[in-house]
C-alpha atoms as a PDB file:
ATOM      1  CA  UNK A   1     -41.879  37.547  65.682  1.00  0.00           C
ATOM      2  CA  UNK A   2     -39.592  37.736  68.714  1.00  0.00           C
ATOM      3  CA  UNK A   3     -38.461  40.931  68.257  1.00  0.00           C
ATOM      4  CA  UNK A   4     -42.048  42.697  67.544  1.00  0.00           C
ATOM      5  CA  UNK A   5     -43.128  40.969  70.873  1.00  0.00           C
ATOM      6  CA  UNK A   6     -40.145  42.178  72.839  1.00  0.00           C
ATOM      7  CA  UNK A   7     -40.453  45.534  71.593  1.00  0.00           C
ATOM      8  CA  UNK A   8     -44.525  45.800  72.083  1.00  0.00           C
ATOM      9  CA  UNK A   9     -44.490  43.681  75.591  1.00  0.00           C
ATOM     10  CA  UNK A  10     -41.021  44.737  76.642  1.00  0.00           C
ATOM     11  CA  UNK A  11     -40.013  40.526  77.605  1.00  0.00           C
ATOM     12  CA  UNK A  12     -37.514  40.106  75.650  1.00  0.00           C
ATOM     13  CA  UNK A  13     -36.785  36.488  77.388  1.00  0.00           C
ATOM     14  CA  UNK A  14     -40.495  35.547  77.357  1.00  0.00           C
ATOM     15  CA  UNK A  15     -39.989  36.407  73.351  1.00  0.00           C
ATOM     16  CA  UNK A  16     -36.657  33.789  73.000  1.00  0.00           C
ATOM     17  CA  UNK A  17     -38.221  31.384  74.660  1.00  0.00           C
ATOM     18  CA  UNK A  18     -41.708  31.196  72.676  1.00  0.00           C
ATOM     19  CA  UNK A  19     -39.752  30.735  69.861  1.00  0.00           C
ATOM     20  CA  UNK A  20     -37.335  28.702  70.774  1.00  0.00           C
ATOM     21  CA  UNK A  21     -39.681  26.372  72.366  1.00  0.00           C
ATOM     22  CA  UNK A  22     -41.757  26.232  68.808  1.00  0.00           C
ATOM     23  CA  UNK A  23     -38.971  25.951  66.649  1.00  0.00           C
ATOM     24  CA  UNK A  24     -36.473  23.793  69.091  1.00  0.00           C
ATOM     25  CA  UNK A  25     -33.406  25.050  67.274  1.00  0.00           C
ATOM     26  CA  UNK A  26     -30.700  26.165  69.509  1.00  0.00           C
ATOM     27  CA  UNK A  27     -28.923  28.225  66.757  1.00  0.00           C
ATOM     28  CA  UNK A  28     -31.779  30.342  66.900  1.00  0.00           C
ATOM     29  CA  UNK A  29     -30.758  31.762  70.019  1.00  0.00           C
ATOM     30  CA  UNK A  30     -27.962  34.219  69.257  1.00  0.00           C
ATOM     31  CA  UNK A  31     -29.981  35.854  67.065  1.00  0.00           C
ATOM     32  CA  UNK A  32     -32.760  36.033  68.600  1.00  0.00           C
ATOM     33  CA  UNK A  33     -31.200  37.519  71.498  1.00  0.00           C
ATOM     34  CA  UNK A  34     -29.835  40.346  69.279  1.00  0.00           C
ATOM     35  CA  UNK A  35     -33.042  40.947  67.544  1.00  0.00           C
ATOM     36  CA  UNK A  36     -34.246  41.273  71.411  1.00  0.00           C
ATOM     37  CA  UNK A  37     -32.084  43.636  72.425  1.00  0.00           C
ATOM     38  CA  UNK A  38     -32.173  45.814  69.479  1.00  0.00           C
ATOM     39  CA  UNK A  39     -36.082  45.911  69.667  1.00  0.00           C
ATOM     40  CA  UNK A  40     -36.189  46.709  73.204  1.00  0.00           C
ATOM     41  CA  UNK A  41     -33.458  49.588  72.504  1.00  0.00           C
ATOM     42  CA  UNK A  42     -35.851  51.046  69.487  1.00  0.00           C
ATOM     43  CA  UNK A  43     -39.384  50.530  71.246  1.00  0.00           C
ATOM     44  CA  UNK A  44     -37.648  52.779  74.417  1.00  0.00           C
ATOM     45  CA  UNK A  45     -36.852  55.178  71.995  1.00  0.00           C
ATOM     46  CA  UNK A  46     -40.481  55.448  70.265  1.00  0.00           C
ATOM     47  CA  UNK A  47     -42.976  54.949  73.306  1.00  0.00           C
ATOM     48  CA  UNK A  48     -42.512  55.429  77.087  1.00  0.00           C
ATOM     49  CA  UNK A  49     -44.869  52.828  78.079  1.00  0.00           C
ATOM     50  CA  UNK A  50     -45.310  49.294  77.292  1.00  0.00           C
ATOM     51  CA  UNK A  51     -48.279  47.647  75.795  1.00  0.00           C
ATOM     52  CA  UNK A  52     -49.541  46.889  79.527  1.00  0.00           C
ATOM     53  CA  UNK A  53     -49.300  49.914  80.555  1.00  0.00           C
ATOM     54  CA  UNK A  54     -50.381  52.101  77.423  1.00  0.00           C
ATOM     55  CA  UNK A  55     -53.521  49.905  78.082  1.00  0.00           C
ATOM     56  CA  UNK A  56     -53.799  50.829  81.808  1.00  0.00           C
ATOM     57  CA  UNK A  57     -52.910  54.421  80.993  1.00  0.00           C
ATOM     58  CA  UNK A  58     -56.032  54.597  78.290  1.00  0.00           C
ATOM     59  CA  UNK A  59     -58.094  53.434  80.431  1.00  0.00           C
ATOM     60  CA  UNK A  60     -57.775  56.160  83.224  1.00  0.00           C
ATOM     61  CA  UNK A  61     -55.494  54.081  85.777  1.00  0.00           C
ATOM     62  CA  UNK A  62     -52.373  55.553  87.242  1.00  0.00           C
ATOM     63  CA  UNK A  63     -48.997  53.527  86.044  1.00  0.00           C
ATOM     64  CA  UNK A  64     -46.429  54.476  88.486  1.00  0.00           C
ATOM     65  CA  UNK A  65     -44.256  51.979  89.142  1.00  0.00           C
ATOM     66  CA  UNK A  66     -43.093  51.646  92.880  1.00  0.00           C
ATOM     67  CA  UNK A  67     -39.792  50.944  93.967  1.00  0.00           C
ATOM     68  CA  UNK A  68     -39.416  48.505  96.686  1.00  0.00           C
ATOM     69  CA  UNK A  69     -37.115  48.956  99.858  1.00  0.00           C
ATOM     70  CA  UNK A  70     -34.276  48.003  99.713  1.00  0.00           C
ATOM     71  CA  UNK A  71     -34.128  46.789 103.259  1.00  0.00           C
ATOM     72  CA  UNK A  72     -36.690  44.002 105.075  1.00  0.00           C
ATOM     73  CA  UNK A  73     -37.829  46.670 108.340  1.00  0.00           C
ATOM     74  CA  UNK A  74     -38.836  48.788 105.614  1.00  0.00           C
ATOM     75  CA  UNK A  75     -40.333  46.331 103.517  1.00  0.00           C
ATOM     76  CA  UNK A  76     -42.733  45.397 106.358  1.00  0.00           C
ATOM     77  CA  UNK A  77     -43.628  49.108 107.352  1.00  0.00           C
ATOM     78  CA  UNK A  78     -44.412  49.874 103.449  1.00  0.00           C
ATOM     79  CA  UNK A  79     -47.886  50.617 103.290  1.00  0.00           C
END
């Protein structure tokens, strides 16, 4: 379950913590955190978009993702 939601969401801390908050098992964690990572390597691989974003990108909307600056004067000038 944690891994399928990291993979399709791309949170792959959100996805630890659901289920480590269900099942209250600390030994759970380890693995969990592989299953994570190895989800989040594979569902970069398959798709270029999240789930959020597929949805956005469906529907017509533009999903560029802005960088902020690095730097506070340009922070407040940024449109």
């Amino acid at each position: 379950m944690s891994s399928c939601l990291a993979a399709v969401v791309r949170a792959p801390v959100t996805s630890i913590l659901i289920v480590f908050e269900m099942t209250h098992e600390f030994a759970l964690v380890p693995p969990l955190m592989v299953a994570a990572l190895v989800s989040q390597a594979i569902g970069r691989k398959l798709t270029k978009h999240n789930f959020y974003d597929a949805l956005l990108e469906q529907d017509g909307q533009s999903v560029d993702h802005i960088v902020p600056p690095r730097d506070l004067h340009a922070w407040q000038e940024a449109p």
